[in-house]
C-alpha atoms as a PDB file:
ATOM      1  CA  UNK A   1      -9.679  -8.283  21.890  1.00  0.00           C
ATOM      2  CA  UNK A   2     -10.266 -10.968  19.346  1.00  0.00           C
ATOM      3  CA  UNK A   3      -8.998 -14.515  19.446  1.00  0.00           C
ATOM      4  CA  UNK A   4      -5.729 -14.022  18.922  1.00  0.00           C
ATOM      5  CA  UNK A   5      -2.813 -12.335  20.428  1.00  0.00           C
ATOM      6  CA  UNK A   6      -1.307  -8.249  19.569  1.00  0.00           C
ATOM      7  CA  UNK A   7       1.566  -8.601  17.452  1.00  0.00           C
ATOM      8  CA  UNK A   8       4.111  -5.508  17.701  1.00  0.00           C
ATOM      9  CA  UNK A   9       5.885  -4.603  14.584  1.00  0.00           C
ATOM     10  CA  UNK A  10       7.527  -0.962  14.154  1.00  0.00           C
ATOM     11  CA  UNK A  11       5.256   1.845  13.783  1.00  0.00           C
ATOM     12  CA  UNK A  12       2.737  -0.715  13.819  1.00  0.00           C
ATOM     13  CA  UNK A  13       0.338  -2.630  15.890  1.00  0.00           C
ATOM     14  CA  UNK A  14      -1.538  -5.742  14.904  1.00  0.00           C
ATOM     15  CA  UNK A  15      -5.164  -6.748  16.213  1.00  0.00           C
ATOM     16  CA  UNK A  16      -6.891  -9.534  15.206  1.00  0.00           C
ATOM     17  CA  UNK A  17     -10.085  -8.506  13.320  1.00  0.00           C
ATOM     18  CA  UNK A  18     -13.288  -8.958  14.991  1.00  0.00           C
ATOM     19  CA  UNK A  19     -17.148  -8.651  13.930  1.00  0.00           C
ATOM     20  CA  UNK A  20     -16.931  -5.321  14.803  1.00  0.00           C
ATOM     21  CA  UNK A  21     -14.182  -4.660  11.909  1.00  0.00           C
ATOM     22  CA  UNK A  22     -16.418  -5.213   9.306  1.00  0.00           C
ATOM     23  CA  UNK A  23     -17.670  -1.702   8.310  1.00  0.00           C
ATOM     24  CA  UNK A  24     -13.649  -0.506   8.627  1.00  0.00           C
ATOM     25  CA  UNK A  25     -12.489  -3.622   6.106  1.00  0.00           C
ATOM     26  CA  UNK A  26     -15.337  -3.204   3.618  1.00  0.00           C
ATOM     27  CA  UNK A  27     -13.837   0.419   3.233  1.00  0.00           C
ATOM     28  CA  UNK A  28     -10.496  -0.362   3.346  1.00  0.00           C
ATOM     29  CA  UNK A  29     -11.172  -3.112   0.677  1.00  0.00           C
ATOM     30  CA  UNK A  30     -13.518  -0.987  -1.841  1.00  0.00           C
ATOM     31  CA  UNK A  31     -11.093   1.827  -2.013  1.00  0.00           C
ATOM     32  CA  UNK A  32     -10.060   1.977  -5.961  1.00  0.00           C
ATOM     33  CA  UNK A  33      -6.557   1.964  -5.143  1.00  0.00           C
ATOM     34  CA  UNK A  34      -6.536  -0.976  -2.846  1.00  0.00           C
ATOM     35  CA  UNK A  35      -8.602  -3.163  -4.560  1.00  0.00           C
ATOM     36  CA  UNK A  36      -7.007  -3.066  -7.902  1.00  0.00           C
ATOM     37  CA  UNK A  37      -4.888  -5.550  -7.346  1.00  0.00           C
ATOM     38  CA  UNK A  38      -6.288  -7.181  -4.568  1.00  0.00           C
ATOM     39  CA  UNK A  39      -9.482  -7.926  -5.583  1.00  0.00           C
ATOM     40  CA  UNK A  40      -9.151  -7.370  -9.370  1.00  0.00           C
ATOM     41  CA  UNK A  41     -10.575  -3.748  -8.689  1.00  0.00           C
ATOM     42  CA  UNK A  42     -14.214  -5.551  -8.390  1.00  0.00           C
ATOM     43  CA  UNK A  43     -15.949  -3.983  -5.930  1.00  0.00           C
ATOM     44  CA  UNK A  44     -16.635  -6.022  -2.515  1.00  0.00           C
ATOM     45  CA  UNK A  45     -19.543  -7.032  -1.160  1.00  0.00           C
ATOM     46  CA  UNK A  46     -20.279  -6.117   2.487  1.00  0.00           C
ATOM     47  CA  UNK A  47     -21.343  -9.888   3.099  1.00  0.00           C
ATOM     48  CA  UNK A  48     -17.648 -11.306   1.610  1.00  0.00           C
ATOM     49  CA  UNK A  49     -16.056  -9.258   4.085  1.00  0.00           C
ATOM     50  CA  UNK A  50     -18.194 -10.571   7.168  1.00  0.00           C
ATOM     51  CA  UNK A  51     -17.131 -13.934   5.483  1.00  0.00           C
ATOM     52  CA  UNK A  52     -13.605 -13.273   5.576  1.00  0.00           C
ATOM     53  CA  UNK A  53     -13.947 -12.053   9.123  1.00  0.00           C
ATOM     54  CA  UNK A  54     -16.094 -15.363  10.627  1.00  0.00           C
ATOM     55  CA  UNK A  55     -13.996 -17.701   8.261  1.00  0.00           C
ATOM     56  CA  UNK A  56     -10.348 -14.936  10.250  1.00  0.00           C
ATOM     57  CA  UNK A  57     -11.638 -16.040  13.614  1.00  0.00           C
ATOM     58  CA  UNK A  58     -12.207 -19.654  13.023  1.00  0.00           C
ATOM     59  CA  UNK A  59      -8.867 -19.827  11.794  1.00  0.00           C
ATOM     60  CA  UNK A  60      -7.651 -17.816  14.815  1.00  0.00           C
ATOM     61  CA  UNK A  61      -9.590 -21.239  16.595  1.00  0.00           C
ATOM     62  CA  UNK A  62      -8.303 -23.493  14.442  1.00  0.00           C
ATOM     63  CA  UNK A  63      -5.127 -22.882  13.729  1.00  0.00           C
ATOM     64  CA  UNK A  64      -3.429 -20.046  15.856  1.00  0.00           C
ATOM     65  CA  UNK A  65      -3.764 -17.451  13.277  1.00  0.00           C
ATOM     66  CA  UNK A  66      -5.959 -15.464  10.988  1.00  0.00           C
ATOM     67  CA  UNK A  67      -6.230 -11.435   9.898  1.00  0.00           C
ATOM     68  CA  UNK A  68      -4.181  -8.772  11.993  1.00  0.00           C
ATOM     69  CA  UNK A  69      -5.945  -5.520  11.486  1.00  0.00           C
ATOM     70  CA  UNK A  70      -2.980  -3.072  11.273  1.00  0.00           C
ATOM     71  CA  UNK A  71      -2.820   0.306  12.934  1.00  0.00           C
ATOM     72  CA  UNK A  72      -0.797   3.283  12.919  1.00  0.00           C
ATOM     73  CA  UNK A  73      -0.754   6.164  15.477  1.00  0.00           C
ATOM     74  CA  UNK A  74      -3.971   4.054  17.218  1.00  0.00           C
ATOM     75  CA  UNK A  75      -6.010   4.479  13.581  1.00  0.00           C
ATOM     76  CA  UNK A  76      -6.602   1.251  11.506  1.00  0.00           C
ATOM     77  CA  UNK A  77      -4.834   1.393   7.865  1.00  0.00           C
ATOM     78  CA  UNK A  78      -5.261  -1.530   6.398  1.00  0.00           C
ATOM     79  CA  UNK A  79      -4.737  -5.972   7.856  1.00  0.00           C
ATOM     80  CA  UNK A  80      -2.661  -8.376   7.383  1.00  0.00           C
ATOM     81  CA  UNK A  81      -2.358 -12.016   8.167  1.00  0.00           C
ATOM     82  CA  UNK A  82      -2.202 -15.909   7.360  1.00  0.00           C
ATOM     83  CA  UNK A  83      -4.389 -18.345   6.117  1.00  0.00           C
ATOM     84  CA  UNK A  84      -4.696 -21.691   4.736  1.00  0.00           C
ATOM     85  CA  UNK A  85      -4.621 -21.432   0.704  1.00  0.00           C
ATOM     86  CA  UNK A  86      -6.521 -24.346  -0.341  1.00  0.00           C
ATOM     87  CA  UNK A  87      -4.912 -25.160  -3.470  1.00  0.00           C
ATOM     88  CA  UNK A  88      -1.505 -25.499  -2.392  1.00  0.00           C
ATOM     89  CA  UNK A  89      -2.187 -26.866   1.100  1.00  0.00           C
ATOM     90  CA  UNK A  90       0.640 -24.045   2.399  1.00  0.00           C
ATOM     91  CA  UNK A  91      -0.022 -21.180   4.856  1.00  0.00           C
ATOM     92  CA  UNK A  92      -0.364 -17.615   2.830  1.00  0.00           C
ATOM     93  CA  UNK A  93       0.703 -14.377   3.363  1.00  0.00           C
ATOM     94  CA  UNK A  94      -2.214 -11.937   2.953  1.00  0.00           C
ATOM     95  CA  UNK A  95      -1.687  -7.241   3.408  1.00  0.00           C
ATOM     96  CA  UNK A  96      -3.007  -4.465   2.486  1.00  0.00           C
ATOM     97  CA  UNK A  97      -2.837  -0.993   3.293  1.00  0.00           C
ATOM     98  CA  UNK A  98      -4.291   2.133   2.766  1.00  0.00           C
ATOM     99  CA  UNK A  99      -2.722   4.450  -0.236  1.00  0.00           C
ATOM    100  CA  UNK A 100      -2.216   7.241   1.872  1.00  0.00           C
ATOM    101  CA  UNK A 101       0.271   5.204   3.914  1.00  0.00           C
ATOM    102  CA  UNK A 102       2.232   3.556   0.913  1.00  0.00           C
ATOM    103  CA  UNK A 103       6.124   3.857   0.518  1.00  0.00           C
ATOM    104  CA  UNK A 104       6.403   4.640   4.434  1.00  0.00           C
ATOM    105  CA  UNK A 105       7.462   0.769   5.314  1.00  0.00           C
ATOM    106  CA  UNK A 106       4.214  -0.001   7.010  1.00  0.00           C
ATOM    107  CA  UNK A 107       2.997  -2.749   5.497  1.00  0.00           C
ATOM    108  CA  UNK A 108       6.907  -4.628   5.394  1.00  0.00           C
ATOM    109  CA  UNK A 109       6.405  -4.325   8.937  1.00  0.00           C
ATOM    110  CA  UNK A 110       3.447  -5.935   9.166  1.00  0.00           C
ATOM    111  CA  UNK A 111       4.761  -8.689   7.127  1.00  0.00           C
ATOM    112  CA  UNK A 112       7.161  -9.063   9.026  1.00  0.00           C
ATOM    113  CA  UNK A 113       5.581  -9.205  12.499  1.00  0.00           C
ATOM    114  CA  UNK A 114       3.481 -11.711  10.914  1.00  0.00           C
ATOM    115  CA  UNK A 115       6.252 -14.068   9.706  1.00  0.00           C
ATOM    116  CA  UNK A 116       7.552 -13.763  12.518  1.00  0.00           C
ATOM    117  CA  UNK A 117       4.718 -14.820  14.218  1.00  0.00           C
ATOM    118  CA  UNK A 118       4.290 -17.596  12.312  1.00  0.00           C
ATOM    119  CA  UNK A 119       7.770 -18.965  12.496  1.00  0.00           C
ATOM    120  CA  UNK A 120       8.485 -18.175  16.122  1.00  0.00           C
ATOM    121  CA  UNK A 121       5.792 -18.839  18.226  1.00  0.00           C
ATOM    122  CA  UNK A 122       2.985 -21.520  15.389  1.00  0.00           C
ATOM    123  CA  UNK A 123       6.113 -23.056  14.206  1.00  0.00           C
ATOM    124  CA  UNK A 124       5.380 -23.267  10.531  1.00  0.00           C
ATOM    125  CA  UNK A 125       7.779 -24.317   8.036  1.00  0.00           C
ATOM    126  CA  UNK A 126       6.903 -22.772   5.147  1.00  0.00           C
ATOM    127  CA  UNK A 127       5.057 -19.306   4.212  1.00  0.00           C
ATOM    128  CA  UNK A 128       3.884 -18.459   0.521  1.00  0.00           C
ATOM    129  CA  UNK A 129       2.553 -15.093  -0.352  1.00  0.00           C
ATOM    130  CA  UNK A 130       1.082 -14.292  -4.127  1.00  0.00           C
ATOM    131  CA  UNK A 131       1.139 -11.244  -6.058  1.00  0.00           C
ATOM    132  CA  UNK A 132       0.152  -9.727  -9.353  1.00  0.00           C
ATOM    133  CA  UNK A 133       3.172  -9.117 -11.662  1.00  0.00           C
ATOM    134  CA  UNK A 134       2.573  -5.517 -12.153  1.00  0.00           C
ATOM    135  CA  UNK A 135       2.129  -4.731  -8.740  1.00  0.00           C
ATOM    136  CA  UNK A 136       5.301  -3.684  -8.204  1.00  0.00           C
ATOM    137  CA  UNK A 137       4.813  -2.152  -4.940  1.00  0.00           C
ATOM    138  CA  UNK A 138       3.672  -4.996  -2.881  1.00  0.00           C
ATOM    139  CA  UNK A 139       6.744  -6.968  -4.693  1.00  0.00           C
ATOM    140  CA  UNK A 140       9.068  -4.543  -2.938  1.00  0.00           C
ATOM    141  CA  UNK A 141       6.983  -5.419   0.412  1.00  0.00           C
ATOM    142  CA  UNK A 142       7.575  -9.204  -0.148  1.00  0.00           C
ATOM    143  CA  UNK A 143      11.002  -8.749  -0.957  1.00  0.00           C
ATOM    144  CA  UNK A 144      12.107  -6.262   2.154  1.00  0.00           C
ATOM    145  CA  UNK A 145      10.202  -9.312   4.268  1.00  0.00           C
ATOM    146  CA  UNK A 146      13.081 -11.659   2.642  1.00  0.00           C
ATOM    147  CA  UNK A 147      10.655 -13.633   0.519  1.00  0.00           C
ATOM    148  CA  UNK A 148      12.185 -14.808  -3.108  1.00  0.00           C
ATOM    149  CA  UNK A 149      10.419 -16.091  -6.266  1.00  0.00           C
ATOM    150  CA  UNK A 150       8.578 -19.383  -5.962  1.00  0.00           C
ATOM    151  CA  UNK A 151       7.336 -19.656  -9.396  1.00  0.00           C
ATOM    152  CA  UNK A 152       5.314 -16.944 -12.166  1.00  0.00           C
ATOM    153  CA  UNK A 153       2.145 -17.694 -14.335  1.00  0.00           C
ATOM    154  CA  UNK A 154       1.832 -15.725 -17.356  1.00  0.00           C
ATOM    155  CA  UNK A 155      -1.175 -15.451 -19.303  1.00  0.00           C
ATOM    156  CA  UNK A 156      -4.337 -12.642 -18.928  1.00  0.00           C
ATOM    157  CA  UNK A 157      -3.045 -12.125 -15.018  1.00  0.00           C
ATOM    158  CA  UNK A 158       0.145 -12.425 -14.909  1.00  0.00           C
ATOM    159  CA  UNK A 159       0.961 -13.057 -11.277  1.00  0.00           C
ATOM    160  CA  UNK A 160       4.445 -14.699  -9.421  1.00  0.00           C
ATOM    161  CA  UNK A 161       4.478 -16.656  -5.862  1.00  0.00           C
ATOM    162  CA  UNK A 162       6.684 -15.770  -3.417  1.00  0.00           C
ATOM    163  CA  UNK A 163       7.936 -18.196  -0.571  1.00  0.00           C
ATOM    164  CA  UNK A 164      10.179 -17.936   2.693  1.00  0.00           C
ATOM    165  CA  UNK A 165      10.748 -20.827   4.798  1.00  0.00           C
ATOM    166  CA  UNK A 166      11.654 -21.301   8.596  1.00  0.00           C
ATOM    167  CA  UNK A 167      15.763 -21.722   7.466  1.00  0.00           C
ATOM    168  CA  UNK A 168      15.406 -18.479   5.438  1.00  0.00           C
ATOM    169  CA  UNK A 169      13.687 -16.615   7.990  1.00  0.00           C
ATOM    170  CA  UNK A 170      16.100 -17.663  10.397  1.00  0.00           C
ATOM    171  CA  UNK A 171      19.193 -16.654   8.462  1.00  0.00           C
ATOM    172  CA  UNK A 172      17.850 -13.084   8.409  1.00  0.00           C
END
């Protein structure tokens, strides 16, 4: 079942994404509501998310980690995961769920299976997760996962970084 292992979290069961995930992402990703903030609400290109997949299961190789899809009552609603953001050199925090699942928890425990993962068993030090300021929503999520503020950029996006580290996580 993929490259990496099931992670248990809640209501929730995470599966790392596989080829065959592609058709189920590209949905979840081009709903309106989901990609607003996630993907500016541009629409997404079948061939980005087959990227994201190949570049989820090299990571998996790689690194010990990648995208989870997440599923609820055995149906996938959305995916969540880690990987390496380039610019800052530090392991991110990626979610998403479907709309019709939002304000029931799920995707705070996701998160948190996955920090958990990545603390506990790959040993990082450091998470970071980023998130547009008016997306208030998946703040909350971030929050409930025991993030805290890292730093905001204002401007035409205004947007704010999140971070928990190993000490935080273990305080919890």
């Amino acid at each position: 079942m993929g490259n990496g292992p099931v992670l248990l979290g809640g209501r929730v069961v995470l599966r790392p994404v596989r080829r065959g995930d592609v058709d189920t992402l590209h949905r979840h990703w081009n709903r309106r509501a989901v990609r607003r903030y996630l993907w500016d609400d541009r629409p997404v290109a079948r061939e980005t998310v087959e990227e994201i997949v190949a570049r989820s299961e090299q990571d998996f190789r790689r690194a010990g980690y990648g995208l989870w899809i997440v599923e609820h009552n055995g149906a996938p609603v959305g995916c969540c995961g880690l990987r390496l953001d380039d610019h800052r050199d530090l392991v991110e925090l990626l979610y998403s769920v479907d709309a019709e699942c939002w304000g029931q928890g799920l995707a705070t425990e996701a998160a948190r299976a996955v920090i958990a993962f990545a603390f506990e068993t790959l040993g990082l030090d450091q998470l970071v997760a980023s998130v547009d300021e008016p997306n208030i929503a998946s703040i909350r999520v971030l929050e409930k996962a025991g993030m805290r503020v890292l730093d905001r950029q204002s401007g035409d996006d205004p947007a704010c970084s999140y971070t928990i580290t190993r000490a935080d996580f273990s305080r919890q």
